[in-house]
N, C-alpha and C. Protein backbone atom coordinates (compact mmCIF):
# COMPACT_ATOMS: atom_id res chain seq x y z
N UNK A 1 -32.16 -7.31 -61.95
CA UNK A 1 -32.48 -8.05 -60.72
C UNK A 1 -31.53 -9.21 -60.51
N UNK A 2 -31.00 -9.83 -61.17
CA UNK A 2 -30.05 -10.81 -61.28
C UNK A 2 -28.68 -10.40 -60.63
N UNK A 3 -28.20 -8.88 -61.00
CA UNK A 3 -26.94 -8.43 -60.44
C UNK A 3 -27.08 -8.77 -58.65
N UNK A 4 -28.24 -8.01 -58.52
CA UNK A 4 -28.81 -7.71 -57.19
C UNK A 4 -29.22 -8.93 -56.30
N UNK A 5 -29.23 -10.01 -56.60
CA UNK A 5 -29.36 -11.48 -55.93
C UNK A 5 -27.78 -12.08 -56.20
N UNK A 6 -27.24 -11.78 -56.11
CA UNK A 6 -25.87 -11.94 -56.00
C UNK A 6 -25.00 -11.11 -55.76
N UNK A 7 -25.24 -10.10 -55.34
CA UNK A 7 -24.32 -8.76 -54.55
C UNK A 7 -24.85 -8.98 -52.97
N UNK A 8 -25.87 -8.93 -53.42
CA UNK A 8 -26.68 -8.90 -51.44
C UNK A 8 -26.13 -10.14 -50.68
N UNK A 9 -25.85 -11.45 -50.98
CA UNK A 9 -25.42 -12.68 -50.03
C UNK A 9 -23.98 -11.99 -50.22
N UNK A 10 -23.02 -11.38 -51.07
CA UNK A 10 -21.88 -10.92 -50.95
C UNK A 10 -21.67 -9.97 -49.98
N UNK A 11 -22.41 -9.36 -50.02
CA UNK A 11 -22.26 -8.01 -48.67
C UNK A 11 -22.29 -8.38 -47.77
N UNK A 12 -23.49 -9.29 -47.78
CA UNK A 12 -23.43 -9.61 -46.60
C UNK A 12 -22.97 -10.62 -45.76
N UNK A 13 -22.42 -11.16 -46.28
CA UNK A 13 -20.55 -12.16 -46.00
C UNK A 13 -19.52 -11.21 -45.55
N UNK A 14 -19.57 -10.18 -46.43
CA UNK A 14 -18.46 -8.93 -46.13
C UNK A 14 -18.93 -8.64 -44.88
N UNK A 15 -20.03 -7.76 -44.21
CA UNK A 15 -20.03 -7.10 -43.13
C UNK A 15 -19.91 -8.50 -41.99
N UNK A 16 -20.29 -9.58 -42.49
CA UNK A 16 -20.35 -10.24 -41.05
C UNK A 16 -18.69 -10.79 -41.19
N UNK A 17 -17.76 -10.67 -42.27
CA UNK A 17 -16.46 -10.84 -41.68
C UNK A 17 -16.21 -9.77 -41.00
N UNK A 18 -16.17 -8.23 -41.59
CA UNK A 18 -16.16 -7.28 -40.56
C UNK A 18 -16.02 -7.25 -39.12
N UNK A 19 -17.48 -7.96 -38.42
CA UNK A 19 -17.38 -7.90 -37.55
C UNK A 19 -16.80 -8.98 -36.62
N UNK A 20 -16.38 -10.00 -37.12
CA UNK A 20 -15.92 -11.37 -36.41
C UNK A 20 -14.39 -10.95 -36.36
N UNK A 21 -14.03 -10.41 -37.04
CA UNK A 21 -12.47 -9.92 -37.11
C UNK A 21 -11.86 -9.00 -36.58
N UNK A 22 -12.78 -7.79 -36.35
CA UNK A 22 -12.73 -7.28 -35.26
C UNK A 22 -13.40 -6.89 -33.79
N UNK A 23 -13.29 -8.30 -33.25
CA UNK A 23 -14.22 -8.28 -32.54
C UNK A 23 -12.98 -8.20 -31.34
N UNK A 24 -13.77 -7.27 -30.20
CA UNK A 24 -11.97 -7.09 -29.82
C UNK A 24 -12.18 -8.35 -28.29
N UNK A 25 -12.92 -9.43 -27.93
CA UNK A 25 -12.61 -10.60 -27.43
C UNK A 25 -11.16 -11.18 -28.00
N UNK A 26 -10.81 -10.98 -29.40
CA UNK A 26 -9.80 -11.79 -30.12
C UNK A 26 -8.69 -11.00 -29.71
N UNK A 27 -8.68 -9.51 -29.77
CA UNK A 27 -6.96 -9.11 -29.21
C UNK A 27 -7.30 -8.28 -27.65
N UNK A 28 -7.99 -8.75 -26.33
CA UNK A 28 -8.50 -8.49 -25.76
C UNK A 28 -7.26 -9.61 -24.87
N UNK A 29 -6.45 -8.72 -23.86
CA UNK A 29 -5.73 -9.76 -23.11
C UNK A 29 -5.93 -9.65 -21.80
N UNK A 30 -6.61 -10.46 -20.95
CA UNK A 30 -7.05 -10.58 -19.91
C UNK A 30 -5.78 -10.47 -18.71
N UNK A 31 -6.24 -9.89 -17.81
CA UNK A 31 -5.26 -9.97 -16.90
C UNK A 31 -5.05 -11.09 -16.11
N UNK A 32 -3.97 -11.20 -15.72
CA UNK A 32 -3.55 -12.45 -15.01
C UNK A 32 -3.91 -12.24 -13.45
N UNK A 33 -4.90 -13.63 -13.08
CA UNK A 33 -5.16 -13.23 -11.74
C UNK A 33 -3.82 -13.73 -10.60
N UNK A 34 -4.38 -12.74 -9.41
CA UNK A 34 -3.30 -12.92 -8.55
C UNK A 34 -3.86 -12.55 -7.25
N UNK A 35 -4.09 -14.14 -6.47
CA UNK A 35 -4.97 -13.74 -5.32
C UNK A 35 -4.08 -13.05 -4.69
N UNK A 36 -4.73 -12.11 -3.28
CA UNK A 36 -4.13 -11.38 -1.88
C UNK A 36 -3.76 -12.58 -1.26
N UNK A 37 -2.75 -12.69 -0.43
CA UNK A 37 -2.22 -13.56 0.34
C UNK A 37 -2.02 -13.02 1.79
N UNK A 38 -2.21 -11.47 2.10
CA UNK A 38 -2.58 -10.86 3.06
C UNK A 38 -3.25 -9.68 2.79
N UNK A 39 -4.03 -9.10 3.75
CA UNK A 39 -4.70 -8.11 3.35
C UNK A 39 -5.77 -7.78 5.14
N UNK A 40 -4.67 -6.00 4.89
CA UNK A 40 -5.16 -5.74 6.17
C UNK A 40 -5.42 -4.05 5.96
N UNK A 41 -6.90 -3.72 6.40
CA UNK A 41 -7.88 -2.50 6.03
C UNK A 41 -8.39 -1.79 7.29
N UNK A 42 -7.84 -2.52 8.34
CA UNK A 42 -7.55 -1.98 9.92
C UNK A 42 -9.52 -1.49 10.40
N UNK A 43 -10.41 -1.71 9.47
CA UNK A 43 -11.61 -1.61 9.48
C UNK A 43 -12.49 -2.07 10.35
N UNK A 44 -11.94 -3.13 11.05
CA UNK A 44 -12.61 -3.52 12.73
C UNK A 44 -11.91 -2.24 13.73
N UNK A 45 -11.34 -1.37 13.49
CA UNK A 45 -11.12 -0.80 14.65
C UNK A 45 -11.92 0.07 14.68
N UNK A 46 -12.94 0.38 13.79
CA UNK A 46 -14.20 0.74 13.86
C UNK A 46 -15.35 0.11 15.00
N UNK A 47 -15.47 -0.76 15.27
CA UNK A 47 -16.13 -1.41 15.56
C UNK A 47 -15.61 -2.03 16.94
N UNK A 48 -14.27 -1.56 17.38
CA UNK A 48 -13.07 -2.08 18.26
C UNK A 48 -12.85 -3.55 18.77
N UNK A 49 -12.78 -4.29 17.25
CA UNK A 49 -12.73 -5.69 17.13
C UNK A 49 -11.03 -5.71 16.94
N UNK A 50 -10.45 -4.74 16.18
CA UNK A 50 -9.19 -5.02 15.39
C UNK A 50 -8.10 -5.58 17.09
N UNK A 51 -7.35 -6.43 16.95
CA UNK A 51 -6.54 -7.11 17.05
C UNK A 51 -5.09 -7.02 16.76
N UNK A 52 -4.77 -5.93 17.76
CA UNK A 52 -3.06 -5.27 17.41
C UNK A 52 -2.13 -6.44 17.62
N UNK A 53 -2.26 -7.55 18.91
CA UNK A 53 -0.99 -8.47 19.09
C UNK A 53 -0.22 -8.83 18.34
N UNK A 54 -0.68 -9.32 16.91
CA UNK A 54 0.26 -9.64 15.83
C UNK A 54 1.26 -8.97 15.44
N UNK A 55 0.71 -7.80 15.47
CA UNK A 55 2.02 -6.69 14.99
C UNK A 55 2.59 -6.03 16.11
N UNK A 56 4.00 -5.55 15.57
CA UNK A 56 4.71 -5.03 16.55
C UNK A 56 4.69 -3.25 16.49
N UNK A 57 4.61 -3.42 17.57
CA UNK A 57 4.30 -1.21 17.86
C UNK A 57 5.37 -0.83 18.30
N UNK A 58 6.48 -0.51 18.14
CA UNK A 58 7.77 0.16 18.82
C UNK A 58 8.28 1.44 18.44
N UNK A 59 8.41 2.30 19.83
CA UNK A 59 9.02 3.29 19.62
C UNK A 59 10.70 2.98 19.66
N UNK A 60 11.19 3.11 18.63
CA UNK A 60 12.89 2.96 18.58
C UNK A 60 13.53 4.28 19.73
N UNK A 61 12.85 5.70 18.81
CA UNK A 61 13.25 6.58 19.86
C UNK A 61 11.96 7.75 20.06
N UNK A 62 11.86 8.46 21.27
CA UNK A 62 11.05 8.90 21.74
C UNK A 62 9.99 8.14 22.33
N UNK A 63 8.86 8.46 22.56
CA UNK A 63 7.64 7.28 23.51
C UNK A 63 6.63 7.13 22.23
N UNK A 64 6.69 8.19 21.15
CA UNK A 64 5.53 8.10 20.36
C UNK A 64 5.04 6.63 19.47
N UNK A 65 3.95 6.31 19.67
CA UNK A 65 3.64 5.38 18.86
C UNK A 65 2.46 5.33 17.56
N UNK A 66 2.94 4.26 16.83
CA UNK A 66 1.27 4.21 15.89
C UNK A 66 0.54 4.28 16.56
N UNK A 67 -0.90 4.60 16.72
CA UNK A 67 -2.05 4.38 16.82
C UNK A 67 -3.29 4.18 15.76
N UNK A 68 -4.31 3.65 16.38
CA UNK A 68 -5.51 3.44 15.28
C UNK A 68 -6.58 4.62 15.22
N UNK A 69 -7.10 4.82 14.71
CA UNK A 69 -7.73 5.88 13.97
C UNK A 69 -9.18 5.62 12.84
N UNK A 70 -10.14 6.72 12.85
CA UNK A 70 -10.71 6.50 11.69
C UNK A 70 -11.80 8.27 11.47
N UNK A 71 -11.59 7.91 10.22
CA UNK A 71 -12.61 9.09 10.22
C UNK A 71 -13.75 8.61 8.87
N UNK A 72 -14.48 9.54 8.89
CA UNK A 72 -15.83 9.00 7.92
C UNK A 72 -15.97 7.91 7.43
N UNK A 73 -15.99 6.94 8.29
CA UNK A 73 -16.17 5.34 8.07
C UNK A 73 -15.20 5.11 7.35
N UNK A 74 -13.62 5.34 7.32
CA UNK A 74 -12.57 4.83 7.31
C UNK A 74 -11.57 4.66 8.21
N UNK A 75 -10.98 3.86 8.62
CA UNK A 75 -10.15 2.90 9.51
C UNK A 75 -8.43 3.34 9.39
N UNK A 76 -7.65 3.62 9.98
CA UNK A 76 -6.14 3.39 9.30
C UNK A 76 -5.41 3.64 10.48
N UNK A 77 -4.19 3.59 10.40
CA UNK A 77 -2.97 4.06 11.49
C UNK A 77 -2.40 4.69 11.29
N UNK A 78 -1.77 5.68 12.22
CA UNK A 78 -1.48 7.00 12.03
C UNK A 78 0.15 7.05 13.03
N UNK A 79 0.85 7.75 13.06
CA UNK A 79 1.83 8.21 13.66
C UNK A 79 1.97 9.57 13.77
N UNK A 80 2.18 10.33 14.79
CA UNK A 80 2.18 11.61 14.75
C UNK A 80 3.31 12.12 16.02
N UNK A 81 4.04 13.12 15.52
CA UNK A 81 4.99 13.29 16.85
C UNK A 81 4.68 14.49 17.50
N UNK A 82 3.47 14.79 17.16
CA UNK A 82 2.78 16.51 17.11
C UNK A 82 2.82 16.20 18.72
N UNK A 83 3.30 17.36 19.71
CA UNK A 83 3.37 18.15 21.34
C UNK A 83 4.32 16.39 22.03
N UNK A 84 5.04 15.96 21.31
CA UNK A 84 5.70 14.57 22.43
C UNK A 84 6.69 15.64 23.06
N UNK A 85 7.27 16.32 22.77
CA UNK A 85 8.37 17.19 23.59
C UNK A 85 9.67 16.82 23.35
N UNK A 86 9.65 15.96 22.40
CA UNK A 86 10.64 15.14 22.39
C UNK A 86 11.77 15.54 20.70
N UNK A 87 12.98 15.69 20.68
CA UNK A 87 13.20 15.97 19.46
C UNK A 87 13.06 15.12 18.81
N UNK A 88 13.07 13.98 18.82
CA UNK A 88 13.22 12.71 18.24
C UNK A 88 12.24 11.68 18.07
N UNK A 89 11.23 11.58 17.39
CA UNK A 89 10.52 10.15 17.59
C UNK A 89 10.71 9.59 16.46
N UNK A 90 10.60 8.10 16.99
CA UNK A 90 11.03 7.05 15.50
C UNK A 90 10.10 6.14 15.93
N UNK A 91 8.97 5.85 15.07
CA UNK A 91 7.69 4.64 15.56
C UNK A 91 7.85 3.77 14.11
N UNK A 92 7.85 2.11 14.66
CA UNK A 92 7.79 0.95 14.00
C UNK A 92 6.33 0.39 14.26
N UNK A 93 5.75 0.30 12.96
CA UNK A 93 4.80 -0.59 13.13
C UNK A 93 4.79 -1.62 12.13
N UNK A 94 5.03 -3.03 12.89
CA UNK A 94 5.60 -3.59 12.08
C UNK A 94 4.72 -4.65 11.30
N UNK A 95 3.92 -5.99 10.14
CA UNK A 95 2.99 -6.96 9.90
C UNK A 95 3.71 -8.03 10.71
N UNK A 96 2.50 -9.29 10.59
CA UNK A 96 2.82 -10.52 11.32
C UNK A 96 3.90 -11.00 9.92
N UNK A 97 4.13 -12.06 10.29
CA UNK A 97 4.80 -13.13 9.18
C UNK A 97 3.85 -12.96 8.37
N UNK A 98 4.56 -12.77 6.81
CA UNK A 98 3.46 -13.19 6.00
C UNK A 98 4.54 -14.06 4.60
N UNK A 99 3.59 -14.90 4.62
CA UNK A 99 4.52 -16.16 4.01
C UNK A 99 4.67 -15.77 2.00
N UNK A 100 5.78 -15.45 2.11
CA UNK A 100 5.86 -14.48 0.90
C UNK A 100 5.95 -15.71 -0.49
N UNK A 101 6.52 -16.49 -0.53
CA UNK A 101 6.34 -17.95 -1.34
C UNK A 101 5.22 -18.21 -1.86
N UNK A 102 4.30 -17.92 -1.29
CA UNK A 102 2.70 -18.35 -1.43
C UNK A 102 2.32 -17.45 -2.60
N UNK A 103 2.64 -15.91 -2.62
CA UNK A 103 2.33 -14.94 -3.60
C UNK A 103 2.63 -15.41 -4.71
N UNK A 104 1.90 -15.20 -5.72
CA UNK A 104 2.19 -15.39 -7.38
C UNK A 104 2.78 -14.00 -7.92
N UNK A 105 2.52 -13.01 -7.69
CA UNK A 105 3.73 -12.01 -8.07
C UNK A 105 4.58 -11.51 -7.06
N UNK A 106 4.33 -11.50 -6.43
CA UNK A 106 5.41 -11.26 -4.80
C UNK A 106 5.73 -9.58 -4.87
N UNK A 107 4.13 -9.04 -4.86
CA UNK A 107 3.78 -7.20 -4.92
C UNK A 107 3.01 -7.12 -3.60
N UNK A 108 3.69 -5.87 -3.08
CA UNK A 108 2.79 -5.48 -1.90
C UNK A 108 2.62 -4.24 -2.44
N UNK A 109 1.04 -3.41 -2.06
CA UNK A 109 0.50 -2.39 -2.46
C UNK A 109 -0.29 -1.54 -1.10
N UNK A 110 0.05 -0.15 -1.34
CA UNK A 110 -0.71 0.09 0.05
C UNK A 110 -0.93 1.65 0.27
N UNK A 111 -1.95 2.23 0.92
CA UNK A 111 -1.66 3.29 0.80
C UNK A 111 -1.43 4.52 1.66
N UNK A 112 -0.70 5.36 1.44
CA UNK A 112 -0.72 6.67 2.81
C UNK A 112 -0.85 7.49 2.24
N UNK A 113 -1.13 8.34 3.59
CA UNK A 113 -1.31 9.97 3.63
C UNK A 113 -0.64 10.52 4.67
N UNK A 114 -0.46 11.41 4.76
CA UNK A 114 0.10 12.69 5.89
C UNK A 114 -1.09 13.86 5.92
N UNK A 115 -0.35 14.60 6.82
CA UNK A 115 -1.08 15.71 7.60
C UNK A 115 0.27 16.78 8.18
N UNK A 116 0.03 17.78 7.70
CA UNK A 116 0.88 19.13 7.99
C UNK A 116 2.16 18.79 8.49
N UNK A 117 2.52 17.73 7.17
CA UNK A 117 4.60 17.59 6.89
C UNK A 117 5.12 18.37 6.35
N UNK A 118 5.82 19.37 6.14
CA UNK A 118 6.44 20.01 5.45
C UNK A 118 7.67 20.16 5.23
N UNK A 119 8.84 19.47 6.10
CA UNK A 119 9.95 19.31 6.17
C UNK A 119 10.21 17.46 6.25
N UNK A 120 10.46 17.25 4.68
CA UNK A 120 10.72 15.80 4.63
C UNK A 120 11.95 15.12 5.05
N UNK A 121 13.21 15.94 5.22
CA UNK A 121 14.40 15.63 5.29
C UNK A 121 14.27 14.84 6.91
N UNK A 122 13.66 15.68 7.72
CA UNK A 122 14.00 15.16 9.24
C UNK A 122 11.86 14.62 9.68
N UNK A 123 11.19 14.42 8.82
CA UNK A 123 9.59 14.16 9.34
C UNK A 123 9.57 13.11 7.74
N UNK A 124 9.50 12.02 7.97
CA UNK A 124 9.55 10.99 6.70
C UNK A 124 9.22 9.69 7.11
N UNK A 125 8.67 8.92 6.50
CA UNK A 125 8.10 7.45 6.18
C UNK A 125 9.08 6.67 4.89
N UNK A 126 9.24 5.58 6.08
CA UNK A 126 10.10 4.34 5.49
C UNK A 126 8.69 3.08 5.01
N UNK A 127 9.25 2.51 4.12
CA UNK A 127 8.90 1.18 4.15
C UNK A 127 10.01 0.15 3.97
N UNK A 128 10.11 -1.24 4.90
CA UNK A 128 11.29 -1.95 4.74
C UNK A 128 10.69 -3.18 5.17
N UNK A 129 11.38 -4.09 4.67
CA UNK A 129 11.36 -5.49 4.57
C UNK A 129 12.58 -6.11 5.45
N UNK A 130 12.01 -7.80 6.24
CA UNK A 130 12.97 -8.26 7.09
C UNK A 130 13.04 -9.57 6.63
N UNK A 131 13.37 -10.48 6.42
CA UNK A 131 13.31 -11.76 6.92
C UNK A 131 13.79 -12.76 7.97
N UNK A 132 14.40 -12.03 9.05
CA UNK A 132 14.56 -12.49 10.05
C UNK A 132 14.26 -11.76 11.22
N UNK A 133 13.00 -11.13 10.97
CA UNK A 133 12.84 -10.22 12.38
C UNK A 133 12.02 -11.42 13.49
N UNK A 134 12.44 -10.87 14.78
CA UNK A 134 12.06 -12.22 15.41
C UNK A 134 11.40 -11.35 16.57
N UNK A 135 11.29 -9.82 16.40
CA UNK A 135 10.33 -9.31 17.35
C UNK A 135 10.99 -8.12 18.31
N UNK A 136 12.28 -7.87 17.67
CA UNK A 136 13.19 -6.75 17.93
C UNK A 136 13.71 -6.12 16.84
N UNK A 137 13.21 -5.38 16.36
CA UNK A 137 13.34 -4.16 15.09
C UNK A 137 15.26 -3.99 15.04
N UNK A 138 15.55 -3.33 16.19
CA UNK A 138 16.93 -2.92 16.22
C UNK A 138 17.73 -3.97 15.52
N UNK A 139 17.28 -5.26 15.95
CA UNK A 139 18.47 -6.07 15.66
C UNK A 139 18.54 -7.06 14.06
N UNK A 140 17.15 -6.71 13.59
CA UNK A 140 16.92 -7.65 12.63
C UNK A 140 17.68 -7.17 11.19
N UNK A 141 17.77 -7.60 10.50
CA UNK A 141 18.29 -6.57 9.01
C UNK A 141 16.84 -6.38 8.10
N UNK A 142 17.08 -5.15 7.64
CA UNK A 142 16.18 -4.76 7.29
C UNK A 142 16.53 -4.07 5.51
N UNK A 143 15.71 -4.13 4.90
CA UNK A 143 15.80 -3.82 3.05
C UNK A 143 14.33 -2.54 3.42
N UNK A 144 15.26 -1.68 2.89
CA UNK A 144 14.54 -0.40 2.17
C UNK A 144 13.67 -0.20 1.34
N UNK A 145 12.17 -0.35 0.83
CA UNK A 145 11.75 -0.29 -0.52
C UNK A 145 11.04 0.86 -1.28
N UNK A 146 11.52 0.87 -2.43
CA UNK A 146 11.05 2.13 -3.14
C UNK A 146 9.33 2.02 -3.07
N UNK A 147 8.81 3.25 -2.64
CA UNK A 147 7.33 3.47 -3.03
C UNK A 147 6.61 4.97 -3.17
N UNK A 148 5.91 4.76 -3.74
CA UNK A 148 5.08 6.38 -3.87
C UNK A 148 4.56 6.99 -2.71
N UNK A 149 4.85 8.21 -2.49
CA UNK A 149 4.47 8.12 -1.24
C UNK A 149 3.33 9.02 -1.16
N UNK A 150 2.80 9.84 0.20
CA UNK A 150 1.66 10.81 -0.22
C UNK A 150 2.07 11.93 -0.56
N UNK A 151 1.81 13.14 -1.40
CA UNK A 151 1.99 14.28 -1.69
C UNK A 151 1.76 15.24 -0.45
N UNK A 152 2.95 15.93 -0.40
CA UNK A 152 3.16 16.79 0.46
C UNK A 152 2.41 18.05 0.47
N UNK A 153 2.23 18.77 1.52
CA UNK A 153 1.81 20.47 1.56
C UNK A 153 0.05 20.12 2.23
N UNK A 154 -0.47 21.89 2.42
CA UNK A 154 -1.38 22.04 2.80
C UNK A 154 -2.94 21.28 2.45
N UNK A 155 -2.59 21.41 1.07
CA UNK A 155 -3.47 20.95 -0.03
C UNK A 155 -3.94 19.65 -0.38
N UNK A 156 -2.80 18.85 0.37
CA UNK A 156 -2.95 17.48 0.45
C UNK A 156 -2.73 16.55 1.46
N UNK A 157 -3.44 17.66 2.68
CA UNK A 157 -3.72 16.61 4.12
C UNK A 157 -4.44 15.69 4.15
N UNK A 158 -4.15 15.03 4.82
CA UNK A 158 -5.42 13.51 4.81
C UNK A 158 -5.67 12.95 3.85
N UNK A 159 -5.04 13.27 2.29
CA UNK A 159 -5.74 12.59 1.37
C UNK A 159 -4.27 11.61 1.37
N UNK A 160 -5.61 10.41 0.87
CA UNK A 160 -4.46 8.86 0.73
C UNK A 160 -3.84 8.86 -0.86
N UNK A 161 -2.87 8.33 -0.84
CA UNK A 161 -2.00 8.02 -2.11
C UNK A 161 -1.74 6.60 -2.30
N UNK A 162 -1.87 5.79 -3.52
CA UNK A 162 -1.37 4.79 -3.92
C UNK A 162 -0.13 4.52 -3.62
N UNK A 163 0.48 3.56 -3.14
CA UNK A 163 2.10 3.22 -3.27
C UNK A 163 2.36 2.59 -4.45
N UNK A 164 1.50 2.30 -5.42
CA UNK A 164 2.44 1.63 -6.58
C UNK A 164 2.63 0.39 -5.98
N UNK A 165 2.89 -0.73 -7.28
CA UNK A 165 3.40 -1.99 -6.73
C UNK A 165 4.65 -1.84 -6.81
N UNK A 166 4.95 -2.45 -5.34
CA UNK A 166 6.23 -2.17 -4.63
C UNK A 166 6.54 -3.96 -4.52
N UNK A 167 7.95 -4.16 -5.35
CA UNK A 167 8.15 -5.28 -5.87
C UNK A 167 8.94 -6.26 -4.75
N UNK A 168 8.44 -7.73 -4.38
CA UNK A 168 8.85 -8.16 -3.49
C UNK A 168 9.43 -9.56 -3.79
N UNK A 169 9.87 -9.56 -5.17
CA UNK A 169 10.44 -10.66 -5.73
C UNK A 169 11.74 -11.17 -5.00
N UNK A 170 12.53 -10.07 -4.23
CA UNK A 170 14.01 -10.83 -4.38
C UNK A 170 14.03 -11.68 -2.65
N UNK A 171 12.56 -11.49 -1.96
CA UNK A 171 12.66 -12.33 -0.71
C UNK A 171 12.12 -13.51 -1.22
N UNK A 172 12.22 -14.76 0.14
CA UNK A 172 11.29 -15.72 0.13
C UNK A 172 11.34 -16.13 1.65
N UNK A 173 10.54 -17.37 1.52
CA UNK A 173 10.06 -17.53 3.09
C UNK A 173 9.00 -16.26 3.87
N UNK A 174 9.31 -16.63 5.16
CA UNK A 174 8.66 -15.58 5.77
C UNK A 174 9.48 -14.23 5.77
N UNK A 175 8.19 -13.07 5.92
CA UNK A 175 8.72 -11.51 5.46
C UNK A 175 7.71 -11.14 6.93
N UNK A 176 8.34 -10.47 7.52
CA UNK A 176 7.96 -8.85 8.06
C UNK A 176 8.01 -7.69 7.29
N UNK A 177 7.17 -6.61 6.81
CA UNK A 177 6.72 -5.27 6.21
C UNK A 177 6.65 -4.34 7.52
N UNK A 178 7.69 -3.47 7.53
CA UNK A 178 8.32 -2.65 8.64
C UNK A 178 7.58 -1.27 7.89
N UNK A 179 6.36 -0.02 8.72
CA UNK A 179 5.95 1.49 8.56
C UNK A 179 6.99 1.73 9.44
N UNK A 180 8.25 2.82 9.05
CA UNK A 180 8.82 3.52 10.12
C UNK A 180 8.54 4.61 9.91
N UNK A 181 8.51 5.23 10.61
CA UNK A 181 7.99 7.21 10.24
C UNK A 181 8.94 8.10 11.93
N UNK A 182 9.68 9.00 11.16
CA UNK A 182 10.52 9.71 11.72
C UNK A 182 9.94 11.25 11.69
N UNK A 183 9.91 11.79 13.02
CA UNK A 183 9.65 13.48 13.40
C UNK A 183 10.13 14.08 14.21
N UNK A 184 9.37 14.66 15.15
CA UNK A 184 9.83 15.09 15.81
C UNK A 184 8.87 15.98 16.73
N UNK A 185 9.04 17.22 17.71
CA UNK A 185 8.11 17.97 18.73
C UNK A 185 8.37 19.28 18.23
N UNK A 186 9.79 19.63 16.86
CA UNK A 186 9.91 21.14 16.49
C UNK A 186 8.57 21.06 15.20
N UNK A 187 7.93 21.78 15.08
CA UNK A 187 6.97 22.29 14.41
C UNK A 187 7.38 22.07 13.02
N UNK A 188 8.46 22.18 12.60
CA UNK A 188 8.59 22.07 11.05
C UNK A 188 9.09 20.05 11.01
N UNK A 189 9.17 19.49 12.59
CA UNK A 189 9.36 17.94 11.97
C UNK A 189 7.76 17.37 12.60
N UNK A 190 6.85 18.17 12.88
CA UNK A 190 5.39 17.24 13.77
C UNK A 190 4.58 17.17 12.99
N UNK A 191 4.81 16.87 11.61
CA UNK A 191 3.94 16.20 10.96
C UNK A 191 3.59 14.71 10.55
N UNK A 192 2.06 14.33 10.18
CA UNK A 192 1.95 12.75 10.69
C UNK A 192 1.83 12.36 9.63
N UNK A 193 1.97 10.97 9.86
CA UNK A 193 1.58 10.02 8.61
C UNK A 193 0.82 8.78 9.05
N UNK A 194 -0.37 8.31 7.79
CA UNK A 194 -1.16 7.66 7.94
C UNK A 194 -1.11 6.39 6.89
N UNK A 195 -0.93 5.12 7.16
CA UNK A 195 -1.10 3.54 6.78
C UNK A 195 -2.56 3.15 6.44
N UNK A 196 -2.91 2.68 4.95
CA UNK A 196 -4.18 1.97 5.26
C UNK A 196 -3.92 1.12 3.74
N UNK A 197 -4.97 -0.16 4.01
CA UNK A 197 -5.40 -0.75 3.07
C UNK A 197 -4.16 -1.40 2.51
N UNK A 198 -2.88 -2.48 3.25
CA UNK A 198 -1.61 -3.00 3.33
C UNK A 198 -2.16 -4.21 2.32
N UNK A 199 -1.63 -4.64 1.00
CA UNK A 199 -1.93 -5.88 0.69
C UNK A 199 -0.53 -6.19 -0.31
N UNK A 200 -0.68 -7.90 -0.19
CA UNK A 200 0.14 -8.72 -0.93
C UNK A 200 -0.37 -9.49 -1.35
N UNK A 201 0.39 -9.57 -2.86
CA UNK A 201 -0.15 -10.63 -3.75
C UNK A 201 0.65 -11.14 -4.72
């Protein structure tokens, strides 16, 4: 009995280091927060509150434009060049200023989908960055940015895709975020594409 009153306070020192040591609070690394500094879910146009003035709607070429949209209580904008007659449509839809300085990682994230694209070469979605657009697309300079885009084919109409954080470190000041989407009225370029859920942070 003597062994045994002095093994038991030992053990049980042992299991409770056990568990203090690996307790995974200690190698548990929290993420770094990073408020939205804009954030637009086009979700009043449900309700036909949403408020287009800010942004700019331009057809570069053909008449086609974004429009708003929603289906099963989701909200988004769409471009489509499906029956314009036209070989050519090129629609800009462009954000207000959004004061890119303010962001703590300087990431915009966002997501699309399409609908019966099948020819990407001449029916495709841009995303591009300005810092001096002043409300004429043509004339402003504009930066290209890499992003994920939606998966193509039958199988994957309407469904939305992540863009990945799409890195916005090398601007500052104020930024315009330019959707361009290029098609067309021949059947293999009239497929659409759809914008939703635009944020920076």
């Amino acid at each position: 009995m003597k062994k045994l009153k002095y093994i038991l306070p030992i053990a049980v020192l042992a299991i409770t280091g056990i568990f203090t040591a690996c307790s995974p609070e200690d190698e548990q690394v929290l993420p770094e927060y990073s408020p939205i500094i804009y954030l637009e879910d086009f979700q009043k146009v449900i309700d036909g509150t949403f408020d287009e003035s800010p942004f700019t709607n331009f057809a570069e070429a053909g008449t086609k434009k974004w429009f708003s949209t929603s289906y099963n209580g989701n909200a988004y904008y769409e471009f489509s060049p499906f029956n314009s007659n036209e070989a050519l449509n090129v629609g800009w839809f462009v954000t207000p200023a959004i004061n890119i300085d303010t962001a703590k990682r300087k990431r915009l994230t966002f997501q699309s989908a399409q609908h019966h694209v099948v020819n990407t070469e001449n029916n495709f979605l841009e995303v591009l960055v300005s810092t001096d657009f002043t409300g004429d697309v043509t004339t402003a300079t504009w930066t290209e940015l890499p992003f994920n885009g939606p998966q193509i084919g039958n199988g994957f109409n309407y469904d939305f895709f992540n863009s990945g954080a799409v890195d916005l470190q090398g601007f500052s000041g104020n930024i315009h975020i330019a959707f361009k989407a290029t098609g067309g009225t021949a059947s293999a370029n009239a497929g659409a594409y759809m914008i939703d859920n635009i944020k920076v942070f």
